[in-house]
C-alpha atoms as a PDB file:
ATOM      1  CA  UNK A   1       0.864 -92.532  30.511  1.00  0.00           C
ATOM      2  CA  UNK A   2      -1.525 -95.164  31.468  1.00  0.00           C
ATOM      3  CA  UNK A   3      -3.405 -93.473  34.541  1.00  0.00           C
ATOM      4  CA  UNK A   4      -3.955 -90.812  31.608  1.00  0.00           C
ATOM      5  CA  UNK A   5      -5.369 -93.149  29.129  1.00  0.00           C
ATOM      6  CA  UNK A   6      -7.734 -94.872  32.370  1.00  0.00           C
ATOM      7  CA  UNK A   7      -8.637 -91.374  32.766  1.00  0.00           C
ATOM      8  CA  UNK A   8     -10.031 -90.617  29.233  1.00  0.00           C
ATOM      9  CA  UNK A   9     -11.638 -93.885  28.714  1.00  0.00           C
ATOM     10  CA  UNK A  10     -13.496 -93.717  31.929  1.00  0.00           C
ATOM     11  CA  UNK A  11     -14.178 -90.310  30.350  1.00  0.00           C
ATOM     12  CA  UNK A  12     -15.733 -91.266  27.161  1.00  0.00           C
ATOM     13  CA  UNK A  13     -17.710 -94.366  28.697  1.00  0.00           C
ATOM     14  CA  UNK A  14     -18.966 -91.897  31.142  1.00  0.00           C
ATOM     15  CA  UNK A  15     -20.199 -89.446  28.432  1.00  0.00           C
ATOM     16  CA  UNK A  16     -21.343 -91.923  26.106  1.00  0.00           C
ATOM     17  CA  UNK A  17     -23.520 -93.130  29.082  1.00  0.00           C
ATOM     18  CA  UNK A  18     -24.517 -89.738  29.492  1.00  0.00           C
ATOM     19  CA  UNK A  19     -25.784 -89.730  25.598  1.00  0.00           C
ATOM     20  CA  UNK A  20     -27.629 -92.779  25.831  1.00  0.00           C
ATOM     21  CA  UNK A  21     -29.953 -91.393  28.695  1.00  0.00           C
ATOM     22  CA  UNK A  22     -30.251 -88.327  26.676  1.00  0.00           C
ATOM     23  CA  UNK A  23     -31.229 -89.963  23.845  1.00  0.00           C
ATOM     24  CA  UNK A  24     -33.664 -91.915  25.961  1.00  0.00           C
ATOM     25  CA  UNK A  25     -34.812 -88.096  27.652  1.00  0.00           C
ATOM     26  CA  UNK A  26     -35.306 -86.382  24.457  1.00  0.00           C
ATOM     27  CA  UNK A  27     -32.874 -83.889  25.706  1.00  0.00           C
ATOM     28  CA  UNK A  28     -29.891 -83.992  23.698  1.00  0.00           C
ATOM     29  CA  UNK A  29     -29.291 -81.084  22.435  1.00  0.00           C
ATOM     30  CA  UNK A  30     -29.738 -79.923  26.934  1.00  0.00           C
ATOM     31  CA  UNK A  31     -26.510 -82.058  27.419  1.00  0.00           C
ATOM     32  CA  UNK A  32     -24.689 -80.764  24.015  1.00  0.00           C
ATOM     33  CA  UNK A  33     -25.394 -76.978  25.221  1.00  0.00           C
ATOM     34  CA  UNK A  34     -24.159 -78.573  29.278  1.00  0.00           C
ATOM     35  CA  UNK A  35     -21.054 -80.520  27.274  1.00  0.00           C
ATOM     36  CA  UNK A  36     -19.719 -76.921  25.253  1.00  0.00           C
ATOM     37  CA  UNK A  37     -20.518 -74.589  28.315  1.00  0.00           C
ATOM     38  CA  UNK A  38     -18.392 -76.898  30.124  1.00  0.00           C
ATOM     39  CA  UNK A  39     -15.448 -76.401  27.789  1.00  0.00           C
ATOM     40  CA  UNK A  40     -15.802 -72.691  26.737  1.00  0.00           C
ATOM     41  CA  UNK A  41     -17.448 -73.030  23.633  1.00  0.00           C
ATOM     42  CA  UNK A  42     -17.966 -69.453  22.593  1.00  0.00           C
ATOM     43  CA  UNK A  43     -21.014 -69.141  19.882  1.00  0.00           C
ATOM     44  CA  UNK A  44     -19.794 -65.612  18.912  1.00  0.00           C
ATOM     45  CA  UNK A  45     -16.497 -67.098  17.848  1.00  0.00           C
ATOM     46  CA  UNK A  46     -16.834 -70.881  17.570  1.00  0.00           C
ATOM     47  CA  UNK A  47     -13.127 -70.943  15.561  1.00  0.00           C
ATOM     48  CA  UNK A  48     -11.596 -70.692  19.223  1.00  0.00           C
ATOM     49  CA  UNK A  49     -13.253 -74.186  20.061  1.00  0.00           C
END
């Protein structure tokens, strides 16, 4: 249970850092689009997500 929890916070401070430098960028939205690919976000059915 714990290497699990390690895992998603050094997830989440890893993407947070990622939104801070896209933030800085001006490319948010880039990494949002990157961030759904990654996890199958589907635009023609976004209920699946």
């Amino acid at each position: 249970m714990r290497l699990c929890s390690l895992h998603n916070l050094h997830y989440l401070i890893n993407l947070m850092k990622r939104v801070q430098q896209a933030i800085i960028d001006d490319n948010l939205l880039d990494l949002r689009a990157e961030v759904f690919e990654q996890y199958g976000y589907n635009e023609a059915n976004p209920k699946n997500f």
